[in-house]
Protein backbone atom coordinates (compact mmCIF):
# COMPACT_ATOMS: atom_id res chain seq x y z
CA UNK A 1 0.00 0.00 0.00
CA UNK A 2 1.30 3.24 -0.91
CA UNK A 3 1.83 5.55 2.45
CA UNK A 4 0.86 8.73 0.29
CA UNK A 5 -2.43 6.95 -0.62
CA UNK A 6 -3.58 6.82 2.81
CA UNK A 7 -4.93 9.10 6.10
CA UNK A 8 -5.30 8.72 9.54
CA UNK A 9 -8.93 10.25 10.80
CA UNK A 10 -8.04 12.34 13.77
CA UNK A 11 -11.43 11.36 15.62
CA UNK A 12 -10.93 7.79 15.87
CA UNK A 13 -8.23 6.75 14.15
CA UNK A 14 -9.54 4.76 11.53
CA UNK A 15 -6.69 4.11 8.53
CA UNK A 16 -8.36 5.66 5.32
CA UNK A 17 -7.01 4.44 2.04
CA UNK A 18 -7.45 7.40 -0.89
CA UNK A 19 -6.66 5.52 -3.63
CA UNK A 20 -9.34 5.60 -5.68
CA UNK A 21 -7.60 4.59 -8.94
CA UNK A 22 -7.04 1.26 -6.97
CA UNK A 23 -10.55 0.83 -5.70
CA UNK A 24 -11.75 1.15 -9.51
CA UNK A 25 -9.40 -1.47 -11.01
CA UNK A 26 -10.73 -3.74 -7.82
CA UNK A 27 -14.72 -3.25 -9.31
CA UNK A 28 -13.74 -3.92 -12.74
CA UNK A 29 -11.63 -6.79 -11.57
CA UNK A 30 -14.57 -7.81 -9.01
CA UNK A 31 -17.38 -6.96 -12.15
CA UNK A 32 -15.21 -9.34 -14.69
CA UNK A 33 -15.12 -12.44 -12.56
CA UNK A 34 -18.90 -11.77 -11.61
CA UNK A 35 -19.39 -11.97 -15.56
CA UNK A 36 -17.30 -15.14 -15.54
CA UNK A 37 -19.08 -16.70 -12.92
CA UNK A 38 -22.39 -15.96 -14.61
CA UNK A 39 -20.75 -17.56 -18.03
CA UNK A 40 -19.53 -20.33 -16.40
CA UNK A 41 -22.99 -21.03 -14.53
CA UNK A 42 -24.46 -20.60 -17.94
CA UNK A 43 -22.32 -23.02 -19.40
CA UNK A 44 -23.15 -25.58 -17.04
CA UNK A 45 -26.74 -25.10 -17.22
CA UNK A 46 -26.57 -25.45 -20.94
CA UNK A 47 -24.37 -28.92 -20.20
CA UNK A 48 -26.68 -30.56 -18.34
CA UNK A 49 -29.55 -29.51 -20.56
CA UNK A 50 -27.92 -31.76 -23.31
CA UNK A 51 -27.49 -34.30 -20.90
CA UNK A 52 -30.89 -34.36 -20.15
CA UNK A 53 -31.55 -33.93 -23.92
CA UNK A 54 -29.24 -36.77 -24.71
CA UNK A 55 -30.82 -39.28 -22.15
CA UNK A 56 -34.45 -38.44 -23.68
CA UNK A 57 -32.84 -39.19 -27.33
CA UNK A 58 -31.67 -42.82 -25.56
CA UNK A 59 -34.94 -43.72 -23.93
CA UNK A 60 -36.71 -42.84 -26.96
CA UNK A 61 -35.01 -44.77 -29.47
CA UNK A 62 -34.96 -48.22 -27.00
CA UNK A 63 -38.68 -47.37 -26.85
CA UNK A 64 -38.83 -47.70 -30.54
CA UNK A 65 -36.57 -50.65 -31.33
């Protein structure tokens, strides 16, 4: 942490960082793997829909032979 990005409050001595370029790159960072997550949830969801799809395609043509 960079000393001249931070403050001391003189009430009750809470540490106060000021760096607000490095609180931005953390949202985008933290907004970025939230999108990821979502993708990858996505992508799963989609997987087991074939699965699902897949096993119905089985069962049906068993029923049929």
């Amino acid at each position: 942490m960079d000393p001249d990005k931070i403050t001391i409050d003189k009430d009750t001595e809470a540490i106060i960082n000021n760096d607000l370029e490095g609180l931005r790159a953390y949202k985008a960072k933290r907004s970025q793997q939230n999108k990821i997550n979502e993708l990858e949830n996505d992508i799963n969801s989609v997987k087991d829909d074939l699965t699902e799809i897949k096993n119905l395609l089985k069962e049906f043509i068993k029923d049929r032979n």
